[in-house]
Protein backbone atom coordinates (compact mmCIF):
# COMPACT_ATOMS: atom_id res chain seq x y z
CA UNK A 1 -8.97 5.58 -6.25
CA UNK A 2 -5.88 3.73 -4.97
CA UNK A 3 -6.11 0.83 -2.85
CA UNK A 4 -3.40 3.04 -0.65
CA UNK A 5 -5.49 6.05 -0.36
CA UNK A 6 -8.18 4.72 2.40
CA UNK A 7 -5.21 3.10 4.32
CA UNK A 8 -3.27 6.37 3.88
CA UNK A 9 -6.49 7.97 5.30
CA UNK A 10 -6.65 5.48 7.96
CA UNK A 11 -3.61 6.15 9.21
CA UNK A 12 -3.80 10.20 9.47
CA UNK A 13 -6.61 9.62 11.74
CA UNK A 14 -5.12 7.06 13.59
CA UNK A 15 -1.84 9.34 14.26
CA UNK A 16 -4.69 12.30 15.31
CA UNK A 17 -6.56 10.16 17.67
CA UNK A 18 -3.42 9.09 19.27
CA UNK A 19 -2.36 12.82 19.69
CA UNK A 20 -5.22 13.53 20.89
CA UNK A 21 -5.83 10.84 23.45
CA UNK A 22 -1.97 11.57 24.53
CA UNK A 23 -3.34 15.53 25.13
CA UNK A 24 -6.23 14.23 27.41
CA UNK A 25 -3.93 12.04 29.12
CA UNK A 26 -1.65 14.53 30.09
CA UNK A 27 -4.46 16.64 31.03
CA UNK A 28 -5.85 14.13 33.18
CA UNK A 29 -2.52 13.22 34.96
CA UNK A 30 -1.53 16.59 35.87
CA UNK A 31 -3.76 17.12 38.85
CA UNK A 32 -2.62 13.73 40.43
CA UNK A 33 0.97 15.49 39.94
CA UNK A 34 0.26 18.08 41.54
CA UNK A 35 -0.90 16.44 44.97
CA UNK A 36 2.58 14.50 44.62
CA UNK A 37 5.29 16.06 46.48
CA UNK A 38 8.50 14.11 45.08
CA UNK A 39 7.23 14.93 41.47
CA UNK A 40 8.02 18.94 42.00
CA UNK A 41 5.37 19.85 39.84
CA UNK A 42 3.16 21.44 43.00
CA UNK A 43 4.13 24.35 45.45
CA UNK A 44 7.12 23.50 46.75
CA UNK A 45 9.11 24.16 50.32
CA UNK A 46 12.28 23.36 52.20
CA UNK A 47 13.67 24.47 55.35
CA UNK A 48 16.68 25.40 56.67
CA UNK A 49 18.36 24.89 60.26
CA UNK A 50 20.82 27.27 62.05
CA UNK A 51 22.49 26.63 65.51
CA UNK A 52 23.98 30.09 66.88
CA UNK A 53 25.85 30.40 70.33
CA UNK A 54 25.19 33.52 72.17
CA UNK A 55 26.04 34.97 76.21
CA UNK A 56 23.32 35.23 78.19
CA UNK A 57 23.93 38.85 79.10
CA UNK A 58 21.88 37.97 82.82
CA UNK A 59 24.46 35.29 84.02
CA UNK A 60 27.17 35.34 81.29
CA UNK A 61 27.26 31.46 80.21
CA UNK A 62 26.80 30.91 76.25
CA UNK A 63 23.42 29.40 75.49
CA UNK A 64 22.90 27.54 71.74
CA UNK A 65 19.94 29.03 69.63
CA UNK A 66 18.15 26.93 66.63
CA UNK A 67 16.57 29.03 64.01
CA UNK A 68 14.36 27.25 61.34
CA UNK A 69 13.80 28.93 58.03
CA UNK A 70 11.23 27.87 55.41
CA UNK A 71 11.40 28.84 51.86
CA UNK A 72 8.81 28.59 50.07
CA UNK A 73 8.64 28.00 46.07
CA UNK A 74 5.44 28.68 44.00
CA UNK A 75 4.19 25.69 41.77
CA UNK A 76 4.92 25.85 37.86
CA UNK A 77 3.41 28.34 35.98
CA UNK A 78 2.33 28.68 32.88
CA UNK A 79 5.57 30.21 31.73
CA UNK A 80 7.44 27.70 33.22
CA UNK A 81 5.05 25.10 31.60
CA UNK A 82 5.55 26.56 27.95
CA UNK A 83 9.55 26.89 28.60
CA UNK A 84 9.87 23.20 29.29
CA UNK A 85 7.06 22.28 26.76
CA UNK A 86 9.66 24.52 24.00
CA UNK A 87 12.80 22.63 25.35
CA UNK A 88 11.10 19.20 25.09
CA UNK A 89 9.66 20.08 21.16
CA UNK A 90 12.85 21.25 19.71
CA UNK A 91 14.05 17.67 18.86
CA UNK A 92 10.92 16.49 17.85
CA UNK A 93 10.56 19.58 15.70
CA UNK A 94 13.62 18.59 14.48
CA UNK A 95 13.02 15.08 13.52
CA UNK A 96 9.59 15.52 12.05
CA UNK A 97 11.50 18.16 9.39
CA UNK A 98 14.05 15.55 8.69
CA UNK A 99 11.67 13.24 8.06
CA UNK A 100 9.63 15.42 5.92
CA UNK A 101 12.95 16.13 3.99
CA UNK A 102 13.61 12.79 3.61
CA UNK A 103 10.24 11.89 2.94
CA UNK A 104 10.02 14.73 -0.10
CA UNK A 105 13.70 13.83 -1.96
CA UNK A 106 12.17 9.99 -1.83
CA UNK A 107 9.47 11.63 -3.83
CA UNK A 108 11.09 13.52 -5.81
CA UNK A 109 13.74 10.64 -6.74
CA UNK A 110 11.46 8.19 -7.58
CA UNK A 111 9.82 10.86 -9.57
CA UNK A 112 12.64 11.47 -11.76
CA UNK A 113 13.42 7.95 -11.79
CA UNK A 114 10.11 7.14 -13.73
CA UNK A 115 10.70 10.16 -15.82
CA UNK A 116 13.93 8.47 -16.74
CA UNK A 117 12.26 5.19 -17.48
CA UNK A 118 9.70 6.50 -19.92
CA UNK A 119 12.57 8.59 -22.07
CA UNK A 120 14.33 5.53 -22.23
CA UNK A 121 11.62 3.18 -23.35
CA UNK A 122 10.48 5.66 -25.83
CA UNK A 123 13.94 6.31 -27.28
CA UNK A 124 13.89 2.15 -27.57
CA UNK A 125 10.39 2.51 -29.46
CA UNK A 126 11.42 5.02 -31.82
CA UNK A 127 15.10 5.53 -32.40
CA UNK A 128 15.39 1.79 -32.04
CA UNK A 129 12.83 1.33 -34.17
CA UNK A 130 11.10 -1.37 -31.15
CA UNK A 131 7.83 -0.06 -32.49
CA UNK A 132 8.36 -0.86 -35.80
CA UNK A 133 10.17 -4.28 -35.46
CA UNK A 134 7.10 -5.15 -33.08
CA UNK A 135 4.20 -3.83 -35.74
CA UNK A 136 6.14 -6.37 -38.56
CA UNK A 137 5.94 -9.24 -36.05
CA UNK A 138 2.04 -8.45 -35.46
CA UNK A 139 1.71 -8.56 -39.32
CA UNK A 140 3.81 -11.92 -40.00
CA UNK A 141 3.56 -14.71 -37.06
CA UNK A 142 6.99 -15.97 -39.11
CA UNK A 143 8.61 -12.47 -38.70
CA UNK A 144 11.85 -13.38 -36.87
CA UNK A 145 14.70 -10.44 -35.85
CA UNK A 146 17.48 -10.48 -32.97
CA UNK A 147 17.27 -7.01 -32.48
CA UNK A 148 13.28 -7.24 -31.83
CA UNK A 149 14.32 -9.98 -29.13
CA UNK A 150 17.35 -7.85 -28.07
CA UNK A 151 15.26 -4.68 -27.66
CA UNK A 152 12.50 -6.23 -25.99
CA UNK A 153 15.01 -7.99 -23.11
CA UNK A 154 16.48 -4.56 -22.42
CA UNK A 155 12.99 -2.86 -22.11
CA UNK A 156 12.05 -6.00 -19.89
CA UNK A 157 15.13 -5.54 -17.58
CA UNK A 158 14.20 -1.87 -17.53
CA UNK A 159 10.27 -2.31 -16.30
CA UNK A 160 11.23 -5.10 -13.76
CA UNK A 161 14.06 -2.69 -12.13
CA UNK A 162 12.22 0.52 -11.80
CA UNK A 163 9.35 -1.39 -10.25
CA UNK A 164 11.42 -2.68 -7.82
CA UNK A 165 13.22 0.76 -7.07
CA UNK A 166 9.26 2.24 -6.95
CA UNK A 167 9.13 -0.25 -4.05
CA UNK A 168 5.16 0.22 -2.50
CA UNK A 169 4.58 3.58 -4.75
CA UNK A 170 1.85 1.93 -5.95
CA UNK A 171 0.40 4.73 -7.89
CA UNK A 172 3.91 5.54 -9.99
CA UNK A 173 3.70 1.29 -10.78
CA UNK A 174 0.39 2.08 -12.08
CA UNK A 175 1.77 4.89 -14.41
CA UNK A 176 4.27 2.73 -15.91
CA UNK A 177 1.96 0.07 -16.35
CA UNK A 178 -0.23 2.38 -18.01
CA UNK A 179 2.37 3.66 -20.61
CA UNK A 180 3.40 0.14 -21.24
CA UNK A 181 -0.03 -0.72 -22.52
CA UNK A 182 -0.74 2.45 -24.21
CA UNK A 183 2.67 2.19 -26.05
CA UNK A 184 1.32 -1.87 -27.25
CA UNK A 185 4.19 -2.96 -24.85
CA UNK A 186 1.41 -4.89 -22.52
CA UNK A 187 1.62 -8.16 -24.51
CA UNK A 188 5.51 -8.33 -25.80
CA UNK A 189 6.82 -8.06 -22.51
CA UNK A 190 7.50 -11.01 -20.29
CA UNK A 191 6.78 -9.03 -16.85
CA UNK A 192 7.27 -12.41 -15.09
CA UNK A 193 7.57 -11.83 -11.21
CA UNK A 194 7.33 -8.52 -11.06
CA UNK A 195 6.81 -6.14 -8.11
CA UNK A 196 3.32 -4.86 -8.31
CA UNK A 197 2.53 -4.58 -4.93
CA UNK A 198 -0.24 -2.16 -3.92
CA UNK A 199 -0.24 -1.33 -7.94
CA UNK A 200 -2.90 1.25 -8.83
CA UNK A 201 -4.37 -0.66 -12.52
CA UNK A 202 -7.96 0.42 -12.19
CA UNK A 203 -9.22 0.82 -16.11
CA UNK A 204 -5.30 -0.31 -17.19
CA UNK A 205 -5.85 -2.69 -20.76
CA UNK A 206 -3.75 -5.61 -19.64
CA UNK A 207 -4.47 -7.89 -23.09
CA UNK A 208 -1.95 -10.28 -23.43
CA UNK A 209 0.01 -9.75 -20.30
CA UNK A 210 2.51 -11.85 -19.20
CA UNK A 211 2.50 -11.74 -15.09
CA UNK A 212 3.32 -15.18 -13.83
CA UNK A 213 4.52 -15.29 -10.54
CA UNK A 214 3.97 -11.35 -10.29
CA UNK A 215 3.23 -9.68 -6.93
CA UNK A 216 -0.18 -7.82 -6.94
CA UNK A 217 -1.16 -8.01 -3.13
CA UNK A 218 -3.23 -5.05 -2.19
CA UNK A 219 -3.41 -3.84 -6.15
CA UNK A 220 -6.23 -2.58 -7.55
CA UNK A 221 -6.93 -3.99 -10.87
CA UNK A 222 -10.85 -2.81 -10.71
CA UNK A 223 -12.60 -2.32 -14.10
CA UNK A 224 -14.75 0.99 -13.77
CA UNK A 225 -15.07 2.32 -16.93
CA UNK A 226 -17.93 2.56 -18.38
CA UNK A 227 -17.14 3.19 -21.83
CA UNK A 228 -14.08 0.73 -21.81
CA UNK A 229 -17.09 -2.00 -20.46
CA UNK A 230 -19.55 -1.32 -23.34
CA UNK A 231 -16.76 -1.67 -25.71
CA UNK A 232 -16.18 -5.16 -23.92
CA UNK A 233 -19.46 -6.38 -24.58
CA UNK A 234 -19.52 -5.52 -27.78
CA UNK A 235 -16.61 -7.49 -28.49
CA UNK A 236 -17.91 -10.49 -26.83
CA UNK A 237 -17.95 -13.38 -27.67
CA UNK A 238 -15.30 -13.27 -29.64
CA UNK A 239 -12.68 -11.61 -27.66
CA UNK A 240 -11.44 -9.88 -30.27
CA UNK A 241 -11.78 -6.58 -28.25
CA UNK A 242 -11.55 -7.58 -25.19
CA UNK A 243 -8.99 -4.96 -22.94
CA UNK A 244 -8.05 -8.46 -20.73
CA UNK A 245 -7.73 -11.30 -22.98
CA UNK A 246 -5.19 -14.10 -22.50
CA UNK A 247 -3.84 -12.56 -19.23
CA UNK A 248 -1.12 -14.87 -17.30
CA UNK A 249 -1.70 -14.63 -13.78
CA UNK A 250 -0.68 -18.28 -12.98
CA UNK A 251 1.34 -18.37 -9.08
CA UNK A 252 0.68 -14.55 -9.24
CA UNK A 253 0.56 -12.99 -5.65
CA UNK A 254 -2.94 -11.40 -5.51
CA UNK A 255 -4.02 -11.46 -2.30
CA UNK A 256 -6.56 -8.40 -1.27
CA UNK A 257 -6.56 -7.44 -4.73
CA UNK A 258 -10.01 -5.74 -6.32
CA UNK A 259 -9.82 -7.09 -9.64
CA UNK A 260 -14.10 -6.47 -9.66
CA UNK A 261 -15.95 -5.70 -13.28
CA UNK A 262 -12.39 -7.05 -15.14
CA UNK A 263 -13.52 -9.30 -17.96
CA UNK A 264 -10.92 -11.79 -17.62
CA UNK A 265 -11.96 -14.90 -20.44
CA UNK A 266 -9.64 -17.48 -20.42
CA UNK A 267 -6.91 -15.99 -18.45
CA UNK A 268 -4.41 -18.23 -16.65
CA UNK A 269 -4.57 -17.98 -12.63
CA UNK A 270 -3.33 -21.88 -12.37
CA UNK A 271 -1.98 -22.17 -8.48
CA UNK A 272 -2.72 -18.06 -8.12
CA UNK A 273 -2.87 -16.81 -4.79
CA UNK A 274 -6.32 -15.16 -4.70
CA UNK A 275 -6.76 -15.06 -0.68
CA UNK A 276 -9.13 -12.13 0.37
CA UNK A 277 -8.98 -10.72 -3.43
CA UNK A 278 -12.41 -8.90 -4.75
CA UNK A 279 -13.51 -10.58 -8.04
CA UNK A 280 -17.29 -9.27 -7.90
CA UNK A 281 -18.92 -9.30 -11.22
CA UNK A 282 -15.62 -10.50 -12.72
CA UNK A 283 -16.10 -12.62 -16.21
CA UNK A 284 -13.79 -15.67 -15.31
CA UNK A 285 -15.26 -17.52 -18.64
CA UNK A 286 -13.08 -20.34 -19.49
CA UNK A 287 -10.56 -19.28 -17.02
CA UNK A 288 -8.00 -21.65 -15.62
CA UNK A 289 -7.87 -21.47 -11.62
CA UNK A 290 -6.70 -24.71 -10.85
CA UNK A 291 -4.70 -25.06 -7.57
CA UNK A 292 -5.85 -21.69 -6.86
CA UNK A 293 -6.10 -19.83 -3.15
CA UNK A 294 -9.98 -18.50 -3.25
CA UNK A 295 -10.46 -18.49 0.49
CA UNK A 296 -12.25 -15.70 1.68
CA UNK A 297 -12.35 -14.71 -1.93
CA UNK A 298 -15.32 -12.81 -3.19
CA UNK A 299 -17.10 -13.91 -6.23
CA UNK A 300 -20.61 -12.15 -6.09
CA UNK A 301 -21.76 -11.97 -9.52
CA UNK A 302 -18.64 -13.65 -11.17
CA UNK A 303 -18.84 -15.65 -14.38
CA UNK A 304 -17.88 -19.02 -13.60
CA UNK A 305 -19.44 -20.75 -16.60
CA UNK A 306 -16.30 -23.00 -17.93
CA UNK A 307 -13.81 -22.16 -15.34
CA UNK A 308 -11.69 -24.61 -13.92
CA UNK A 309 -11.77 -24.33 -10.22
CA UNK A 310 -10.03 -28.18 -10.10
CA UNK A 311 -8.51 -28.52 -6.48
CA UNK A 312 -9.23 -24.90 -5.73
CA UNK A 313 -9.32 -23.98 -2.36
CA UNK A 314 -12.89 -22.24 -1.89
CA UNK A 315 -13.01 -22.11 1.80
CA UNK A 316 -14.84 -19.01 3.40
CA UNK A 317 -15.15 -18.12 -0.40
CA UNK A 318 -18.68 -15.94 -1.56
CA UNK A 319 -19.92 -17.43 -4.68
CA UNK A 320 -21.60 -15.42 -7.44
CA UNK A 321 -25.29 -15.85 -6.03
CA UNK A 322 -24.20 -14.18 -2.80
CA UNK A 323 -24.08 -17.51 -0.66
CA UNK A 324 -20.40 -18.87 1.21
CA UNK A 325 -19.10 -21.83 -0.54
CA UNK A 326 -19.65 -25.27 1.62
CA UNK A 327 -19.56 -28.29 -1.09
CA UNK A 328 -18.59 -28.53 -3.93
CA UNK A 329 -21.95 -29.57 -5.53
CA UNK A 330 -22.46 -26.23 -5.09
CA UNK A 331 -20.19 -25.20 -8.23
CA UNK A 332 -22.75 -26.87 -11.02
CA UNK A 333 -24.86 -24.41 -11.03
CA UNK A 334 -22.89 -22.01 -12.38
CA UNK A 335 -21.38 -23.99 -14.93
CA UNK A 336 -18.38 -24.74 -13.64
CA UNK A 337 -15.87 -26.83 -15.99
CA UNK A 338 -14.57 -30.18 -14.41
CA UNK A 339 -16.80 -29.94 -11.56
């Protein structure tokens, strides 16, 4: 599930619940209106003065007579209430369809935008033979070619600009993600700083990636799999199989992230922001979090054992045996490196 969806959630009810408390309101108010004269919304009245001059047919002089007429006006009725209820919806009516217009060719452009991105990358895999070039460099460490280098910087520019453009659609960020590691793209990339905000990764192989100085507040990079988790531990020790291997996190923007269950050996999070992120029964083996911002972070069940946590700010943070962090003495027990 997307990190979006409950706050997407949240915020239908909180529009309903406003609606309706604006209902009862109105409701409420209306009798009070009533008793108010000025507002017009009761029976209404007004009267009118006349002065005639008539002869008094007994003596003959002209006498002045005052009539007073009242009108009187029923209070609003239904009718009346639905007419003026119809006048005052027609612009909000209006609005809510432009928005919903607006809100649908968004959609539908950022749709066809990622559609665009994946034809292109794929026509760089295989009619520019990136595929290829990258499979030789895999089998020879000495393998140099400009076009791999070449082809590589254009698919680069490519990711970093349509994740910007997918601004916080963080489920399409997650697609592209997805197809870069499926494709074997993951780990040739340099994805240096880029926009991954609210970023739906749950289950995404990141081995290898290259996301210093990336933004991942509010992504979900939760490891649920079950099948890609016994695979995992299989693998381990050795890493050789491991789906998160070697990740570069370091000055990476994670705050409120769930990266919980990710096996995450020896991956780089040097001066990360980690504020309020979910690492519960994360492997952090060997990891480097130096300078990193843990505070409030959760690490319930995390594997500490050789991390470096050197001037690591732990304030508020849960360690893995449930407890909040309070000295640093505290650290030893779970085998902290350089503690």
């Amino acid at each position: 599930m997307s990190v979006q969806e409950p706050l997407n959630g949240w915020n239908t009810k909180r529009k309903l619940l406003i609606i309706v408390l604006a209902i009862a309101g109105a409701i409420a108010v209306l009798p009070v209106l009533y008793r108010v004269n000025w507002v017009g919304f009761g029976a209404d009245s007004n009267k009118s003065v006349t002065v005639e001059e008539v002869i008094n047919p007994r003596d003959g002089k002209i006498v002045k007579l005052t009539k007073t007429t009242e009108h009187f006006q029923s209070g609003k009725t239904l009718w009346d209430w639905l007419g003026l209820a119809g006048t005052l919806a027609i612009p909000i009516v209006l609005y809510q369809f432009q928005r919903s217009e607006k809100q649908q060719v968004d959609i539908t452009s950022r749709e066809e935008a990622m559609l665009a991105y994946f034809k292109h990358i794929s026509e760089l895999l295989i009619d520019k033979e990136l595929k290829l070039l990258i499979t030789k460099k895999q089998e020879d460490t000495n393998f140099k070619d400009p076009k791999l280098n070449a082809l590589l910087d254009a698919a680069r520019a490519c990711t970093l600009s349509i994740l910007r453009r997918l601004d916080k659609d963080g489920e399409r960020k997650g697609r592209i993600i997805r197809f870069l590691s499926d494709a074997g793209l993951i780990g040739e990339l340099n994805l240096e700083q880029a926009e991954l905000t609210n970023a739906n990764l749950n289950n995404v192989k990141l081995k290898g990636a290259k996301l210093g100085y990336a933004k991942l507040s509010n992504a979900n990079l939760s490891l649920t799999d079950p099948r890609i988790i016994k695979r995992i531990k299989k693998a381990l020790p050795t890493l050789s199989g491991c789906v998160d291997a070697e990740v570069l996190l370091y000055c990476a923007d994670l705050q409120n992230a769930d990266l919980s269950g990710r096996f995450l050996p020896s991956a780089c999070f040097k001066s990360a922001i980690l504020k309020n992120a979910i690492l519960k029964n994360t492997d952090l083996s060997n990891a480097d979090l130096s300078n990193a911002d843990l505070r409030n972070t959760d690490l319930t069940d995390a594997n500490l054992n050789g991390t470096d946590l050197t001037d690591a700010d732990l304030t508020g943070a849960i360690l893995p045996d449930g407890n909040k962090y309070e000295l640093r003495q505290q650290l030893k027990q779970f085998g902290v490196g350089n503690c």
